[in-house]
Structure formats: C-alpha cells, structure tokens
Protein backbone atom coordinates (compact mmCIF):
# COMPACT_ATOMS: atom_id res chain seq x y z
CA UNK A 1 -55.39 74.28 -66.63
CA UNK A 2 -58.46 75.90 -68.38
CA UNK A 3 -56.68 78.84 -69.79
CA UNK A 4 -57.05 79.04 -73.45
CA UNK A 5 -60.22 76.99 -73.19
CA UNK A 6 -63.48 77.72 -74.71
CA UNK A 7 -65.98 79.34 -72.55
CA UNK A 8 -69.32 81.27 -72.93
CA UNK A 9 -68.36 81.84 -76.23
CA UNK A 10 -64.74 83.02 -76.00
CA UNK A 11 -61.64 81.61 -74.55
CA UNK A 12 -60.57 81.58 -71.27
CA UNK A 13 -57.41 83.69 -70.16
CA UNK A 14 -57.51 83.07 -66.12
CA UNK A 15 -58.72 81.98 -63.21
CA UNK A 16 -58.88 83.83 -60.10
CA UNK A 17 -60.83 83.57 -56.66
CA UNK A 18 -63.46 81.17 -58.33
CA UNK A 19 -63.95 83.45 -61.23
CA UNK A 20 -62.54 82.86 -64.90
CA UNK A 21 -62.19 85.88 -67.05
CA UNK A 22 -62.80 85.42 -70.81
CA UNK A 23 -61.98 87.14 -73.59
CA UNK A 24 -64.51 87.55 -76.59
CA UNK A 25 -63.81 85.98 -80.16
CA UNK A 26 -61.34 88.01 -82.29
CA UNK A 27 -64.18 88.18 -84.70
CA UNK A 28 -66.43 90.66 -82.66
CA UNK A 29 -63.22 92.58 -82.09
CA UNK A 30 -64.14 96.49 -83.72
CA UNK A 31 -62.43 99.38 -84.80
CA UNK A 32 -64.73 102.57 -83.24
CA UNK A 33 -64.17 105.79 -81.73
CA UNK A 34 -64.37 105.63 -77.55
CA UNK A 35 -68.17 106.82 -77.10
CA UNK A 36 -69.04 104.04 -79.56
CA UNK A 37 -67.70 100.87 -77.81
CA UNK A 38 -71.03 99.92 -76.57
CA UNK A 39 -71.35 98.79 -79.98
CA UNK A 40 -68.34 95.92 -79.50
CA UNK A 41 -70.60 94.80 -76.48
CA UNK A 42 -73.91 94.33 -78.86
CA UNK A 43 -71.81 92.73 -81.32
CA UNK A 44 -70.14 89.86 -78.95
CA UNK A 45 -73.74 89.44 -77.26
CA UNK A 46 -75.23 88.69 -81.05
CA UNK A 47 -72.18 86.19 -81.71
CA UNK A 48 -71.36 84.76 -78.80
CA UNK A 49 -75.44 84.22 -77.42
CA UNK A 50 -74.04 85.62 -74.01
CA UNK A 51 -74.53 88.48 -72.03
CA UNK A 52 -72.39 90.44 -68.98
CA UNK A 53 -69.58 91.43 -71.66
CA UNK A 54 -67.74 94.96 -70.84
CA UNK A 55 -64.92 97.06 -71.96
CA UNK A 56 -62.23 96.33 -69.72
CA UNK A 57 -59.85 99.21 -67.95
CA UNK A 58 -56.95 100.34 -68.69
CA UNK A 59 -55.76 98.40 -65.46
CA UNK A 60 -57.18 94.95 -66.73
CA UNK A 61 -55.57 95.00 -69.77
CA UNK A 62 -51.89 96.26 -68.68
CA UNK A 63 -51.87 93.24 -65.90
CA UNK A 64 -49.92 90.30 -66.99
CA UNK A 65 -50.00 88.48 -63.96
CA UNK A 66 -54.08 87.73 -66.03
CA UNK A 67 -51.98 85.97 -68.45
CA UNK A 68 -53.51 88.57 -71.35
CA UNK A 69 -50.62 90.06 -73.09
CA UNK A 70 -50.00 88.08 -76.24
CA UNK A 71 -52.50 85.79 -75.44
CA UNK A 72 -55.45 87.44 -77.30
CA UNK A 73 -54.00 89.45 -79.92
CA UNK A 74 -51.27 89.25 -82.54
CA UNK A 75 -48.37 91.56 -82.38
CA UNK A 76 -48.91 93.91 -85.50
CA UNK A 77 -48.90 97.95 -86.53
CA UNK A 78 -51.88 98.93 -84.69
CA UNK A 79 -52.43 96.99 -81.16
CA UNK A 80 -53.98 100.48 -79.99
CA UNK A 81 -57.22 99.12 -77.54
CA UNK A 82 -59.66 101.39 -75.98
CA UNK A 83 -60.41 101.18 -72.67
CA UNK A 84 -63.61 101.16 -69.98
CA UNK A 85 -61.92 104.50 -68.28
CA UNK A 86 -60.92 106.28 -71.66
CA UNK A 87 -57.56 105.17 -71.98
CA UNK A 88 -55.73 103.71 -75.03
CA UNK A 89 -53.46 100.75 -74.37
CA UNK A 90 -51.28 99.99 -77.13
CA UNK A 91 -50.92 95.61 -75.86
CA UNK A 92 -47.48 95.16 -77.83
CA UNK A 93 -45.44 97.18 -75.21
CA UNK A 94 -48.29 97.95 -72.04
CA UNK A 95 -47.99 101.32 -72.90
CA UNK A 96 -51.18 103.58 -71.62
CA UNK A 97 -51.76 106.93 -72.29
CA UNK A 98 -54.86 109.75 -73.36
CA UNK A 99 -55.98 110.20 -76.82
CA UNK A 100 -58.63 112.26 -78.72
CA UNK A 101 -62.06 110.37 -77.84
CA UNK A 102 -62.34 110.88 -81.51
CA UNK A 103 -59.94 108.90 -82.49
CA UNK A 104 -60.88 105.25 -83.53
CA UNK A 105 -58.90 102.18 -81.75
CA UNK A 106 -60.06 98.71 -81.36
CA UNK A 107 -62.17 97.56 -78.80
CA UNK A 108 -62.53 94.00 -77.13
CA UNK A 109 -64.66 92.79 -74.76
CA UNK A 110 -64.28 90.71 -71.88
CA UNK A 111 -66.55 88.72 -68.84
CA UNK A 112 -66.22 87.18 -65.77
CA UNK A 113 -67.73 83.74 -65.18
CA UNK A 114 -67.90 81.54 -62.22
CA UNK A 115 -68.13 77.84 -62.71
C-alpha cells in the first residue's frame, strides 16, 4: 500500500478513485492567523519544488475514512488547524467549530496527485 510513502514532496495518506492525496512536510507546517494561510502554500511550494498545494476544509480534515487523523500530526496541547472554509479543527478529538479569524492556528497543506 502507498500510504505513508513519499510523494511530490510529502507523504502519502490515501488513495482514492486514481488520485492519492498528500500531505506536506511537517516542516512547512505554520502558525498564522486565517487570512494569512496563503503563506503555508508559498512555503510548501519553496520546500517541496511542487505546486497545486491548498488548505484543506474543514470536511477533509474531520474524515477518517482518508486515513488522516493521527497520521500527520502528533497528539499535543495545541492540534488547533485552520481550515480552506474558515473553520478550526482541533485533529486530537475531530472537533470543528468558528473562531476569531484573528486568532492564529496552524495551517497544513495538502494535494491531490494522480499517478
């Protein structure tokens, strides 16, 4: 199974209709407020030499049936992502619900590839 392989620069967490999706390297991973997470996108493009990497929704990150919860992030204090639709997902318990835009959270980007 490729899960958990390298791919375009990050690692593989499924494969679906043809398509994998990938999550970027925990080092582009940043901590901004929402209107800011462009920035995450610039940042995995300059590490991972890649393009086609977005902010996921709130939907793509609560659905484990993707094989993403746990897979991509540790289980610490602050597991408080921001989301494509401008929702916060906290990834330790799925929970998703509105903050201040202000606010800073992390941000992660993701892709789809087809091989």
């Amino acid at each position: 199974a490729p899960i958990g392989k390298p791919l375009d620069g990050g690692t593989i967490l499924s494969k679906s209709n043809g398509r994998y999706l990938i999550v970027s390297p925990k080092r582009s991973e940043m901590i901004l407020p929402w209107d800011k997470r462009h920035m995450a996108i610039s940042r995995t493009q300059e590490i991972t030499g890649t393009s086609d990497w977005f902010v996921p929704s709130s939907s793509l990150l609560i659905n484990e049936d993707l094989n993403v919860k746990g897979f991509w992030f540790r289980f610490d204090d602050d597991n408080t992502y921001w989301t494509s639709d401008g929702y916060s997902v906290n990834m330790s318990n799925l929970v998703v619900k509105e903050r201040s835009k202000d606010t800073s959270s992390k941000v992660r980007t993701f892709k789809y590839s087809i091989i």
